[in-house]
Protein backbone atom coordinates (compact mmCIF):
# COMPACT_ATOMS: atom_id res chain seq x y z
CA UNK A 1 69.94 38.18 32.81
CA UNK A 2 72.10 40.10 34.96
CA UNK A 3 72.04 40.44 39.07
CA UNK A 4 73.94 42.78 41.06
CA UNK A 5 73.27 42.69 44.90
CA UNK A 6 73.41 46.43 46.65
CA UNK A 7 75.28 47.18 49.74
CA UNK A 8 72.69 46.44 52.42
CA UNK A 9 73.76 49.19 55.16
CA UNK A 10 74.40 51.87 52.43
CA UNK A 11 71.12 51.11 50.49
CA UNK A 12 69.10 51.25 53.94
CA UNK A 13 70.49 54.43 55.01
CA UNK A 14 69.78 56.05 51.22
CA UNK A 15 66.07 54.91 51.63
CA UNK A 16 65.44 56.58 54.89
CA UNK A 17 67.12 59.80 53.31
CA UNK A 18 64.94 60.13 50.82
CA UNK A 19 61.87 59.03 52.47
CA UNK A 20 62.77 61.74 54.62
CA UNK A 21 63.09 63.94 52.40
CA UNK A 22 60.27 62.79 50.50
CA UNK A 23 57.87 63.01 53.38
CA UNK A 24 59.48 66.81 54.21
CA UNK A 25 57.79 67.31 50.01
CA UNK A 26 54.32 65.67 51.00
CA UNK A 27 53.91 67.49 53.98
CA UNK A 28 54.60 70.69 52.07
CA UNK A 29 52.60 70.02 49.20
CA UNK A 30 53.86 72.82 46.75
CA UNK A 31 53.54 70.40 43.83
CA UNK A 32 50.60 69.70 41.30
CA UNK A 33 48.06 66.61 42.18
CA UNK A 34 49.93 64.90 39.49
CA UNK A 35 53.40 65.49 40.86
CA UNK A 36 52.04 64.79 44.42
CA UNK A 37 50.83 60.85 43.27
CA UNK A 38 53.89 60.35 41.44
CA UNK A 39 56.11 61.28 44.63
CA UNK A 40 53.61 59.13 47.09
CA UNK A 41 54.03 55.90 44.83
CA UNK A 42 57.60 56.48 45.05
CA UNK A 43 57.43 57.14 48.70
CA UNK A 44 55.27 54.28 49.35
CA UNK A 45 57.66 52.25 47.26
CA UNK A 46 60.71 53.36 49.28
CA UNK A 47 59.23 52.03 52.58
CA UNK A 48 58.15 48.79 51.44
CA UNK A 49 61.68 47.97 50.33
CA UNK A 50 63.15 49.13 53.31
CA UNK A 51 60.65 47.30 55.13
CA UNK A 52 61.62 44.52 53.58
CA UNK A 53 65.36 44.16 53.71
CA UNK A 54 65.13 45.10 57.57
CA UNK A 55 62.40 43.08 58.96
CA UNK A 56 62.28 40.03 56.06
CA UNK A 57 66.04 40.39 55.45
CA UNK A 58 65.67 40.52 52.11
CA UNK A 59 68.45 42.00 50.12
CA UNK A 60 68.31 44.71 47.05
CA UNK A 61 69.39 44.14 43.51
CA UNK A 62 69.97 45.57 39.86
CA UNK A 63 68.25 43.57 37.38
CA UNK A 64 68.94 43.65 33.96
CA UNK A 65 67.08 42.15 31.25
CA UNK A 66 68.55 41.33 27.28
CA UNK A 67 66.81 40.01 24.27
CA UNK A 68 68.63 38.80 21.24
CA UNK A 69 66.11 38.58 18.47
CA UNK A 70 67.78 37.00 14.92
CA UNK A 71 66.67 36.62 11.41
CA UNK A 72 67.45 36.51 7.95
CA UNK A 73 66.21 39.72 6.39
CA UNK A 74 65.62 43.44 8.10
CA UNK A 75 61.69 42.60 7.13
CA UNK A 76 61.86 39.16 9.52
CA UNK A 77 63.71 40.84 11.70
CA UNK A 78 60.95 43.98 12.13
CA UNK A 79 58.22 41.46 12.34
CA UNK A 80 59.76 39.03 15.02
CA UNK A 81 60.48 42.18 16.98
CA UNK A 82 57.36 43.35 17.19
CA UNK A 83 55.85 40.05 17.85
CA UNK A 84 58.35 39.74 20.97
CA UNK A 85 57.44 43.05 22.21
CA UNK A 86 53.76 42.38 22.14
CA UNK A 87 54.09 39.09 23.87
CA UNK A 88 55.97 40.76 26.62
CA UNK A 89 53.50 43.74 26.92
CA UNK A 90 50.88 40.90 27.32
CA UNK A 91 52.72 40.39 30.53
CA UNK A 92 52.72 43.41 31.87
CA UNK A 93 57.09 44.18 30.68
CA UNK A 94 58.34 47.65 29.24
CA UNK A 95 60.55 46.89 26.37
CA UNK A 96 63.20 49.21 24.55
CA UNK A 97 65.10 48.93 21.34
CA UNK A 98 68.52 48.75 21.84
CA UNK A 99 69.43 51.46 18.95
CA UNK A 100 72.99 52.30 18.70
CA UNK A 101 73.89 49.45 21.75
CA UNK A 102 72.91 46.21 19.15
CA UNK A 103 76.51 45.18 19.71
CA UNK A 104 77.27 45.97 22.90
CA UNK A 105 73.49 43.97 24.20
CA UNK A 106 74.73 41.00 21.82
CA UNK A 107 78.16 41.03 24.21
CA UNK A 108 76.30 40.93 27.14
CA UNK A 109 74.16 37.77 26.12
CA UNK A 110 77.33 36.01 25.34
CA UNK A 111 79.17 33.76 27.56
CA UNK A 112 81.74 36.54 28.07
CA UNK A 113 79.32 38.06 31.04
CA UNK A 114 80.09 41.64 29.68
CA UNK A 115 77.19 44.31 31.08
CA UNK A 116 78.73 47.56 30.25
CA UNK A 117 77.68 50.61 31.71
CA UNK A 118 75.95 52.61 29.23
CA UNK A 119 73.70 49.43 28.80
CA UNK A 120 73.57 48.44 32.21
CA UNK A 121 71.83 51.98 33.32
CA UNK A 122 69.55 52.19 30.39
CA UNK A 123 68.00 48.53 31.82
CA UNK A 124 68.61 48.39 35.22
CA UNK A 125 66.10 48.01 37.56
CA UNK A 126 65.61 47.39 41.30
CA UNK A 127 64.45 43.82 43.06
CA UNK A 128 64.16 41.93 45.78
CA UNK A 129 65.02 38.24 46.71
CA UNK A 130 61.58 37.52 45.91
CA UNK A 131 60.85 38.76 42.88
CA UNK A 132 64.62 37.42 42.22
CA UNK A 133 63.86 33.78 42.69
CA UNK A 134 60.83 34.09 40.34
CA UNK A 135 63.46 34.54 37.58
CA UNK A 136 65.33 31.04 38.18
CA UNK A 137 64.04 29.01 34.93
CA UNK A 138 63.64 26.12 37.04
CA UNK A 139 61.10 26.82 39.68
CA UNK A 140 59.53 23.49 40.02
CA UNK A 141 60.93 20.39 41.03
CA UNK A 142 63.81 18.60 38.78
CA UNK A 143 65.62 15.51 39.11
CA UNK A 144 69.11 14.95 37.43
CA UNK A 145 70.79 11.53 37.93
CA UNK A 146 73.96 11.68 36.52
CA UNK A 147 73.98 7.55 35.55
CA UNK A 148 70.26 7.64 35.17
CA UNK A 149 68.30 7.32 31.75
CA UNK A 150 65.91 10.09 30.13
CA UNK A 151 62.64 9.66 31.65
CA UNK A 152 60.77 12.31 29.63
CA UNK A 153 60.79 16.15 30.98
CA UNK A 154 59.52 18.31 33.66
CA UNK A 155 55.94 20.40 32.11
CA UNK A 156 56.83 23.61 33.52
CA UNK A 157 60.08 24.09 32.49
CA UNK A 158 61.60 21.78 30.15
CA UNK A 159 64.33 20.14 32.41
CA UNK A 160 65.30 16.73 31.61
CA UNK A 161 64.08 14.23 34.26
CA UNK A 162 66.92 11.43 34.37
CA UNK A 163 66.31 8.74 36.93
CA UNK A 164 68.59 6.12 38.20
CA UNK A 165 66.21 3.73 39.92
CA UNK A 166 69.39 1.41 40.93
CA UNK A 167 70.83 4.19 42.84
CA UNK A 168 70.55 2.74 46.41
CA UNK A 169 72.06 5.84 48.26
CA UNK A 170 69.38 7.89 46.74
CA UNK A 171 66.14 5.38 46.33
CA UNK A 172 65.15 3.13 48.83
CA UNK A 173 64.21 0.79 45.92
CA UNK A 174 64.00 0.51 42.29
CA UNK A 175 60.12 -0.38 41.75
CA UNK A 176 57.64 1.43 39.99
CA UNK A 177 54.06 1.65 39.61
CA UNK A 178 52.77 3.13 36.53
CA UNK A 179 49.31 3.39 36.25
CA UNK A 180 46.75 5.00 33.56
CA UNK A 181 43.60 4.98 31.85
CA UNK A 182 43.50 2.96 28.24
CA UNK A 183 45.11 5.24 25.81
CA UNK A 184 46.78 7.67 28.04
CA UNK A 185 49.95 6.56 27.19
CA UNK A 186 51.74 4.30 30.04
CA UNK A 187 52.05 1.67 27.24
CA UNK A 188 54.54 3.83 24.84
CA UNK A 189 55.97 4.87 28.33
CA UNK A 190 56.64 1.36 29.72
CA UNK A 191 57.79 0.20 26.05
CA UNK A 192 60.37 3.67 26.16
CA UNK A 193 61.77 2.52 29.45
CA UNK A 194 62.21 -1.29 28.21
CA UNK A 195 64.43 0.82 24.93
CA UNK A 196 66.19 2.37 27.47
CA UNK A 197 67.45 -0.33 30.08
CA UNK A 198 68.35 -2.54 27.18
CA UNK A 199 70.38 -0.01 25.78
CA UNK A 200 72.75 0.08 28.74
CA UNK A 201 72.47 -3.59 29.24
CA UNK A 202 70.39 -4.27 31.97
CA UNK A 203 68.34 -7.82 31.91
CA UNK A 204 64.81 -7.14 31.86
CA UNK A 205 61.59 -9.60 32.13
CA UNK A 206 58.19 -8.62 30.60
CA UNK A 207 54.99 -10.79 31.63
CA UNK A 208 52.31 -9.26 28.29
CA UNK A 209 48.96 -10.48 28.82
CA UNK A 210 47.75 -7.97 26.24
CA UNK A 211 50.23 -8.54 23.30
CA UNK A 212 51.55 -5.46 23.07
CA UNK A 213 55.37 -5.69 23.25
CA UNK A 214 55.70 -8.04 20.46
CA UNK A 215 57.11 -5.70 18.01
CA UNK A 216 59.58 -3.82 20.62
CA UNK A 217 60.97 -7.47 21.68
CA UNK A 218 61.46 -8.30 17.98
CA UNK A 219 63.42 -4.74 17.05
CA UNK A 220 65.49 -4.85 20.19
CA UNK A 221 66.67 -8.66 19.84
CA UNK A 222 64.81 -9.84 22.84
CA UNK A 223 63.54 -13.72 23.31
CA UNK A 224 59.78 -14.09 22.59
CA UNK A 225 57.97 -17.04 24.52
CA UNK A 226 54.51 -17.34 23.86
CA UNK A 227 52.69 -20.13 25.57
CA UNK A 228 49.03 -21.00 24.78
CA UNK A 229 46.94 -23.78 22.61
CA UNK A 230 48.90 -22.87 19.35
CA UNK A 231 52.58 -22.31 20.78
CA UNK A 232 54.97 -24.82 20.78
CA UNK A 233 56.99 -23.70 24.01
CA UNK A 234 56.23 -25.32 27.53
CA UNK A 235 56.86 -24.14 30.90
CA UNK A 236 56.59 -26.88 33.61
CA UNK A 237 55.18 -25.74 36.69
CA UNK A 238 56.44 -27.98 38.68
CA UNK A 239 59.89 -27.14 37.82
CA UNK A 240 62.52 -27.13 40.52
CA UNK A 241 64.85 -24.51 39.27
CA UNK A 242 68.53 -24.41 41.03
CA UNK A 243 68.24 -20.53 41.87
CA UNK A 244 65.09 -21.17 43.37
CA UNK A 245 66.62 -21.54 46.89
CA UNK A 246 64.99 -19.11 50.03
CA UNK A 247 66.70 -18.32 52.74
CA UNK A 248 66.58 -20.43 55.57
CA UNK A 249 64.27 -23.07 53.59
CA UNK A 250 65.38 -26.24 51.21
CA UNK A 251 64.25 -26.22 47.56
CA UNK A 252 61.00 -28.68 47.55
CA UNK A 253 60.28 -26.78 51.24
CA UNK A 254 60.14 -23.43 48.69
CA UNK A 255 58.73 -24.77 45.90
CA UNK A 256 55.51 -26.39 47.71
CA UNK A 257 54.88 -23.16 49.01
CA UNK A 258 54.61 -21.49 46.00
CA UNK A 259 52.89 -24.41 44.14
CA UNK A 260 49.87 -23.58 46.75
CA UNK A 261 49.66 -20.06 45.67
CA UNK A 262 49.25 -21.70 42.17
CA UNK A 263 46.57 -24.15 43.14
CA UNK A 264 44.46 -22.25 44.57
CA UNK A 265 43.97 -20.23 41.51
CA UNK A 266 42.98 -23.94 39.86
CA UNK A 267 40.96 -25.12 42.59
CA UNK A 268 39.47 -22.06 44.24
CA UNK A 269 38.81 -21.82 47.30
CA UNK A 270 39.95 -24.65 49.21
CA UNK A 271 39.78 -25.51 53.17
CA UNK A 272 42.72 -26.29 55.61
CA UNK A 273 41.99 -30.20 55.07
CA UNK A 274 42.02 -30.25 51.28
CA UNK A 275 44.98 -27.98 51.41
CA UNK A 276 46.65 -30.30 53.88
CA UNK A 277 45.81 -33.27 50.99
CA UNK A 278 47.28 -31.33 48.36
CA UNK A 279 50.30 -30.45 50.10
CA UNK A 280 50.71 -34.25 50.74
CA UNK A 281 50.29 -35.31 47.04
CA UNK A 282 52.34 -32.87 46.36
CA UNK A 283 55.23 -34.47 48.37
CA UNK A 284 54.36 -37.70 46.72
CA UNK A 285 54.86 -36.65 43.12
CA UNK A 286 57.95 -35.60 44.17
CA UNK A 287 58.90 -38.73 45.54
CA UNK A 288 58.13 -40.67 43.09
CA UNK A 289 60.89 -38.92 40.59
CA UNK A 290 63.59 -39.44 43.54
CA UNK A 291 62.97 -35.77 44.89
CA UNK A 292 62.82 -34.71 49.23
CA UNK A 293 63.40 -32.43 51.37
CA UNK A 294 66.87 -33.66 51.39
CA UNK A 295 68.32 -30.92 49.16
CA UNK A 296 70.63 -33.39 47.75
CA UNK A 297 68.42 -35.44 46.13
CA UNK A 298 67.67 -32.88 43.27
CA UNK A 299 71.11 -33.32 42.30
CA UNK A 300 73.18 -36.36 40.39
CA UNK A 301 76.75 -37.42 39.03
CA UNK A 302 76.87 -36.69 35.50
CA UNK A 303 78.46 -39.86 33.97
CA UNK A 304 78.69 -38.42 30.78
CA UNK A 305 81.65 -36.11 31.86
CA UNK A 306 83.33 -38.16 34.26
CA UNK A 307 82.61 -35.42 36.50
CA UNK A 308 83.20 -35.63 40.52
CA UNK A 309 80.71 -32.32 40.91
CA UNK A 310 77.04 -33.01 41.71
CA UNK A 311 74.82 -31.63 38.73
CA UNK A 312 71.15 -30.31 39.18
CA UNK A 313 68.80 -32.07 37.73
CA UNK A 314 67.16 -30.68 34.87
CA UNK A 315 63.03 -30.48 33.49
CA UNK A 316 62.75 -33.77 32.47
CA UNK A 317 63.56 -35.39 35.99
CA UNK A 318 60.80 -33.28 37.42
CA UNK A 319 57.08 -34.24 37.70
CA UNK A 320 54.64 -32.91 35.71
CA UNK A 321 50.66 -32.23 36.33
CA UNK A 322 49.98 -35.74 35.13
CA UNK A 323 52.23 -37.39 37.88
CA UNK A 324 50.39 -34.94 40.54
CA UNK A 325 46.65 -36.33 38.60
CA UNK A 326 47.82 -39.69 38.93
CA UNK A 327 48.42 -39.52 42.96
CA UNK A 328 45.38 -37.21 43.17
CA UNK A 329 42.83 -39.65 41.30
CA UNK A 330 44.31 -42.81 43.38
CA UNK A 331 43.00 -40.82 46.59
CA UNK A 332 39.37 -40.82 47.22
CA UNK A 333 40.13 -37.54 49.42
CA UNK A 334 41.59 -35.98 46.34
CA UNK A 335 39.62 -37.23 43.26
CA UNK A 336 37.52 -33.70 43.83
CA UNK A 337 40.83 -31.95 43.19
CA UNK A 338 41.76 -34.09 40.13
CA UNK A 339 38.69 -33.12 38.68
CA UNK A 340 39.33 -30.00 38.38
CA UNK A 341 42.97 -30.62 37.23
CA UNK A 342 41.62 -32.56 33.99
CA UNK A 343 41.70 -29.60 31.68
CA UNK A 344 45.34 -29.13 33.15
CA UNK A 345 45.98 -33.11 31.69
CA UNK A 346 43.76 -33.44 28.74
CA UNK A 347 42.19 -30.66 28.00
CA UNK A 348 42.02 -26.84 26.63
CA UNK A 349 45.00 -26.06 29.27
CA UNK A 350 47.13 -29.69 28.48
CA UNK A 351 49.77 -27.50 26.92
CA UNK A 352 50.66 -26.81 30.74
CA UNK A 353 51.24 -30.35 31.00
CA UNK A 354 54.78 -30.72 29.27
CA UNK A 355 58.56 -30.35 30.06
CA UNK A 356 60.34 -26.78 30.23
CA UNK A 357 61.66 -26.35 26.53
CA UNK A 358 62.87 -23.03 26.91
CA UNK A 359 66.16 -21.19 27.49
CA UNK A 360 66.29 -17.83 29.36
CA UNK A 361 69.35 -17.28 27.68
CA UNK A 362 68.78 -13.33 26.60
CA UNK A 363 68.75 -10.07 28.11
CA UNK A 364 65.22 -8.76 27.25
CA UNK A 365 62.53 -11.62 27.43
CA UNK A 366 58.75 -11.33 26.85
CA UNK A 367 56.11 -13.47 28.01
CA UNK A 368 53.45 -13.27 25.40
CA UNK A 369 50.49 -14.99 27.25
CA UNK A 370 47.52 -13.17 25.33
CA UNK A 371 46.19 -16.78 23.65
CA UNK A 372 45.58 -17.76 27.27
CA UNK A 373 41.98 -16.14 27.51
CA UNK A 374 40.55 -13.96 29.73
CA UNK A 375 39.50 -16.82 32.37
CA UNK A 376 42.90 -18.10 32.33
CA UNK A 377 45.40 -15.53 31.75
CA UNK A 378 46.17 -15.67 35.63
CA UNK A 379 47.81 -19.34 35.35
CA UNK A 380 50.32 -17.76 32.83
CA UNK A 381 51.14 -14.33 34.97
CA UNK A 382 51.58 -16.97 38.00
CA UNK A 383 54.00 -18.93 35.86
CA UNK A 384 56.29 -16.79 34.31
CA UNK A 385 56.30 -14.38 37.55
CA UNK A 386 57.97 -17.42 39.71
CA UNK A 387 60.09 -17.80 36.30
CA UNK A 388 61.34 -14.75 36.32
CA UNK A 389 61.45 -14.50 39.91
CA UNK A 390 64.12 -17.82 40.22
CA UNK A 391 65.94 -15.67 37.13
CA UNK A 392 66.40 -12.55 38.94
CA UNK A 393 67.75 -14.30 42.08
CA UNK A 394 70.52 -16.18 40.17
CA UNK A 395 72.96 -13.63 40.33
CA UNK A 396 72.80 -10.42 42.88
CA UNK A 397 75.14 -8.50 41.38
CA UNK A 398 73.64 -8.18 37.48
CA UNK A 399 70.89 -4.94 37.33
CA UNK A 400 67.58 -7.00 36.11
CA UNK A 401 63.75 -5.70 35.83
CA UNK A 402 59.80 -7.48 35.99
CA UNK A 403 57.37 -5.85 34.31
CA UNK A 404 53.98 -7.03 35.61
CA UNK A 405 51.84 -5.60 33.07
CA UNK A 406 47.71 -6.01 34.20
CA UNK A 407 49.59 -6.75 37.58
CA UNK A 408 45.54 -6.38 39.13
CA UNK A 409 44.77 -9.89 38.38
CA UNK A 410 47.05 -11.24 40.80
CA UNK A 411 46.14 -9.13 43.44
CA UNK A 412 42.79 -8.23 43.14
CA UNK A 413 39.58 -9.81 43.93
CA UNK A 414 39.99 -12.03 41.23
CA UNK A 415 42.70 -13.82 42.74
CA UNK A 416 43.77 -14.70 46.57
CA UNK A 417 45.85 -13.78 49.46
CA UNK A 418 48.66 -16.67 48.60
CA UNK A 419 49.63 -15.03 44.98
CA UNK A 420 48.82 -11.79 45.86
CA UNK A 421 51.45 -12.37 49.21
CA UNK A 422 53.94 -13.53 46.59
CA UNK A 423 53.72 -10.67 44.11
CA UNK A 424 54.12 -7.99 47.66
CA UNK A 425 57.15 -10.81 48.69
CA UNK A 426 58.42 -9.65 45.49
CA UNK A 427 58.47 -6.17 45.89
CA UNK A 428 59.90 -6.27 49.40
CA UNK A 429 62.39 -8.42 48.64
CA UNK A 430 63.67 -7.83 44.87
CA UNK A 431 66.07 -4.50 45.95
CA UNK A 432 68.42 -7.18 47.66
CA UNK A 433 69.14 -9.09 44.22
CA UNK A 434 69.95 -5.82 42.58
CA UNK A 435 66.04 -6.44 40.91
CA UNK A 436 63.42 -3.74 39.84
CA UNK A 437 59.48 -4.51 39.94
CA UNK A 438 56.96 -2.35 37.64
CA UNK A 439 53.44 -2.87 38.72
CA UNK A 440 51.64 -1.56 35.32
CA UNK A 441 47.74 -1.27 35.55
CA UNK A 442 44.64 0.59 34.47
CA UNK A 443 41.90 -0.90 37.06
CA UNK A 444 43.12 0.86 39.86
CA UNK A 445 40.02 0.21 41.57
CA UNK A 446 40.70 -3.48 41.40
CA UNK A 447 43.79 -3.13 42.42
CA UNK A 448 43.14 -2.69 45.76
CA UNK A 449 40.05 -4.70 46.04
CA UNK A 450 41.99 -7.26 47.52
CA UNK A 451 41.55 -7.88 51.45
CA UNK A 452 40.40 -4.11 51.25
CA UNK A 453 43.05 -3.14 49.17
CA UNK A 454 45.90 -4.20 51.97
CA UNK A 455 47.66 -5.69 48.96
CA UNK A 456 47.65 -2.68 46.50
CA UNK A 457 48.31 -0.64 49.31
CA UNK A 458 51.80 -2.59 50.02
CA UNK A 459 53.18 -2.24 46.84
CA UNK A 460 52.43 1.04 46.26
CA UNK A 461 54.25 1.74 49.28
CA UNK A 462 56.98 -0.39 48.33
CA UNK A 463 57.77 1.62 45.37
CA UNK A 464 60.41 4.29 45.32
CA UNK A 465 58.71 5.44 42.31
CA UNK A 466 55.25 5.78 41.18
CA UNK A 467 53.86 7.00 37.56
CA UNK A 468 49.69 8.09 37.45
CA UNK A 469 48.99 8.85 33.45
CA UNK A 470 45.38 10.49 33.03
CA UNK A 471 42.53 8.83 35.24
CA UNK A 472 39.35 8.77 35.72
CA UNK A 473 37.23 10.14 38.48
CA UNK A 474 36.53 6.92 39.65
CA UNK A 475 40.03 5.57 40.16
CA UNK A 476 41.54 9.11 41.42
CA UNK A 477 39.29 8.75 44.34
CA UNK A 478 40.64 5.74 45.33
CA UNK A 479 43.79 6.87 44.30
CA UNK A 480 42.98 9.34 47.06
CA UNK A 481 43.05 7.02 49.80
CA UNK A 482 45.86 5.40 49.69
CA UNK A 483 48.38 8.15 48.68
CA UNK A 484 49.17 11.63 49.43
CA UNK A 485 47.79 13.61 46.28
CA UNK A 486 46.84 17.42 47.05
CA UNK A 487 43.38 18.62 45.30
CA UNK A 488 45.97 20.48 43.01
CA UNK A 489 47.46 17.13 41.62
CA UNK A 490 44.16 15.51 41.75
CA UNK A 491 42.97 18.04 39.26
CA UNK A 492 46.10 17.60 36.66
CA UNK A 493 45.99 13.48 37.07
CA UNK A 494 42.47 14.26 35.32
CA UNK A 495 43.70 17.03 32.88
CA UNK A 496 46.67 15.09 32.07
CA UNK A 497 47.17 14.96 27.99
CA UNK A 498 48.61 11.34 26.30
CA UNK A 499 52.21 10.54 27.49
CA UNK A 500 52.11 13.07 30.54
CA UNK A 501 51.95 11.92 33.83
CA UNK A 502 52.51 12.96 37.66
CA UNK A 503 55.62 11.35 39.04
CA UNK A 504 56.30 10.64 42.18
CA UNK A 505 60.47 10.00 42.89
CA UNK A 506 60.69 10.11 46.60
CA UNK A 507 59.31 13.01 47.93
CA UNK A 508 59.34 14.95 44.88
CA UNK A 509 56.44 15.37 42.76
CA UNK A 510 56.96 16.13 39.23
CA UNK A 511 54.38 16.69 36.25
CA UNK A 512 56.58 15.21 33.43
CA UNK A 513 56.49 14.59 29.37
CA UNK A 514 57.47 11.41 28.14
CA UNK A 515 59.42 12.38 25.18
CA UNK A 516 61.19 10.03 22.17
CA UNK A 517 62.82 10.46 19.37
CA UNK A 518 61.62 9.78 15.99
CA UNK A 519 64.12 6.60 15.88
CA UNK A 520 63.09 5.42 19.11
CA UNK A 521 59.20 5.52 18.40
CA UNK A 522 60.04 3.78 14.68
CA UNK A 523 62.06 0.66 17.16
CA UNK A 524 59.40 1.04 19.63
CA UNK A 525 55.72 1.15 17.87
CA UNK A 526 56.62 1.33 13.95
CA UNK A 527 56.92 3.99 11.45
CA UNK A 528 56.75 7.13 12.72
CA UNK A 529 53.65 8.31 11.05
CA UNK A 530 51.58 5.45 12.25
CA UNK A 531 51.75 7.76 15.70
């Protein structure tokens, strides 16, 4: 394509000449009927675009138009030809051979920007800024970050979508919300992102109640910890982890405070005085392995290196939930609570009741928590959320990522204000330690069922980013409330085809195409053919 603006003054005051003379023509009407519609289209025409550049301020230009069609015999080439110049009748375009000006229209298409003249008159033809800016090959919205990874591409046109979610100038966070129906692709999408990051390094933590990033964690060299009845790894949640420190609050302060969040997912519902007695036993299991509010008593000399420096202590000077059982049983006011820990001490859930054996000591970790069961799946996401939470804190200056997949269960109806305040503390918070939260879920719906959806609604809001695969009706209405979708974008959210999704990035809204390479979906899901 080639665009040559018009003198402005000299092109106004040819118009008005020849509508002039023009109208002089009309008024005379010595020519056929034929002639006479001819001349008034032309007249009509000339005061439109005169109009327009004087009262719009639009300005006048040549527009020239070149097709290079190739192939590898005259035949191809005579077919292809005619098969371009019926799809561009179908829109409405006049197309000519270039016969006798093949070379000089092949020039013109290189990078040479050569538009001679006897090809340049042949194709010219007038237009306006409007119809000008209908030629741009990217009409729609595009984003482009130059240190960003390939998110997929834009639906209209093509572009490349590449997003750097770390970019602070440019996003007020890095967290994401990337919802979908089953099957619409936000698995493949969330698994392409994980490829990505670990490509360039960054530390990412994956929470899989579902068991589906098993094989991606294996072909990417991540660390697999699956905890359940059969697995022989422990997390002890009543660790006391050294990065666990809050601001302005000491370590056990902290670590009671999330410990109720976890309890109450155990217990229930519990009143003020029961959670007043649980916060007390709770300060004497602690005790009784040396451990106060004094921040120094988590730490000790070790002798072994004949060091000077204060160590931390590690798992196995912390309590466990049979120290906690054992102060709860002793207390007539707690024995109600100790009930309901039993299972927790010695029974289907005793595998809770053991010393951290684990080392976080890899880039890309998944938390395989599937053999949990549906009625207890929430104990694990609590778990290895706080985890992952103390790991992302360590160090403010390394890039890191949680991926809460289901991430409804610990703030929906099915689980309570305390967790579900910790999961939006999260997502506040996490942009100040360099950190990334995805929120990944298909039950929109319970989602924000929460304390009428106040909870859903926050971290929504609290992501810079938000991904809606293919929903249904149901969960696009409630979709509806609690963002800004127009009826157009309602309409594709429910059209949307597998691995295509609206994308929110700030205040641009994109329809994009997660795309992979063969290679990457062979790392990612397995052979290629398989999908």
């Amino acid at each position: 394509m080639f665009y040559e603006k018009l003198d402005t003054y000299k092109t106004i005051r040819d118009l008005t000449y020849y509508i002039g003379n023009i109208g002089v023509e009309l008024k005379n009407g010595k020519q056929n009927r034929e002639d006479e519609d001819i001349i008034s289209y032309s007249y009509n025409d000339a005061k439109y675009i005169r109009k327009e550049m004087q009262v719009n301020n639009q300005d006048l230009y040549y527009l020239c138009i070149y097709i290079n069609v190739f192939a590898d015999s005259e035949k191809e080439l005579e077919y292809i030809l005619n098969k371009v110049e019926g799809m561009m009748q179908a829109y409405g375009i006049i197309t000519r051979r270039a016969n006798f000006r093949q070379e000089q229209v092949f020039n013109a298409c290189l990078p040479i920007m050569e538009n001679k003249i006897e090809i340049r008159n042949a194709s010219k033809r007038n237009i306006l800024t409007d119809g000008l800016v209908a030629t741009y090959p990217f009409i729609s919205s595009s984003i482009f970050d130059e240190t960003g990874i390939c998110i997929g591409t834009n639906i209209y046109n093509d572009s490349l979508i590449l997003i750097d979610r770390f970019n602070k100038e440019k996003y007020k966070n890095a967290n994401m919300c990337i919802f979908g129906t089953s099957g619409a692709g936000k698995s493949f999408f969330t698994k392409l992102l994980i490829f990505r990051y670990r490509m360039i390094g960054i530390e990412q933590y994956v929470i899989d109640p579902e068991r589906e990033y098993n094989k991606v964690c294996k072909n990417l060299d991540g660390l697999l910890i699956k905890i359940g009845p059969s697995s022989k790894t422990y997390v002890n949640v009543l660790d006391i982890r050294e990065e666990s420190i809050e601001e302005e609050s000491g370590y056990l302060q902290t670590k009671i405070g999330k410990l109720k969040g976890f309890f109450k997912l155990v217990f229930g519902e519990i009143n003020e005085e029961e959670c007043a007695i649980l916060e007390e036993k709770l300060i004497e299991t602690y005790n009784l392995k040396g451990i106060t509010f004094d921040d120094k008593s988590l730490y000790y000399k070790d002798s072994k290196k004949f060091s000077i420096n204060p160590v931390f202590k590690n798992s196995t000077q912390m309590p466990i939930l049979k120290d906690l059982y054992e102060c709860l049983i002793l207390d007539k006011r707690s024995q109600k609570l100790a009930v309901k820990l039993t299972p927790f001490i010695q029974g289907s859930l005793s595998f809770l009741n053991n010393y951290t054996n684990i080392k976080l000591d890899n880039k890309l970790i998944i938390a395989d928590i599937y053999e949990l069961g549906e009625d207890n799946i929430k104990y694990g996401m609590y778990i290895f959320t706080e985890l992952f939470w103390d790991k992302i804190k360590k160090d403010r200056t390394l890039k890191k990522a949680i991926y809460m997949d289901e991430v409804w269960r610990m703030i929906g109806i099915t689980s309570n204000k305390d967790v579900a305040s910790f999961i939006y503390k999260i997502f506040k918070t996490i942009r100040k330690y360099g950190g990334s939260s995805i929120a990944i879920t298909q039950d929109i719906s319970d989602l924000f069922s929460l304390d009428s959806g106040a909870f859903g609604k926050s971290i929504l809001n609290n992501s810079s980013m938000k991904c809606f695969f293919s929903l249904e009706e149901e969960n696009i209405l409630t979709l509806e409330k609690y963002t800004n979708i127009s009826e157009k974008e309602r309409i594709e959210i429910k059209t949307l085809k597998k691995g295509e999704c609206l994308m929110f990035v700030g205040d641009n809204h994109i329809l994009v195409r997660a795309e992979a390479s063969k290679e990457e979906i062979e790392l990612i899901e397995g052979s290629f053919e398989e999908n």
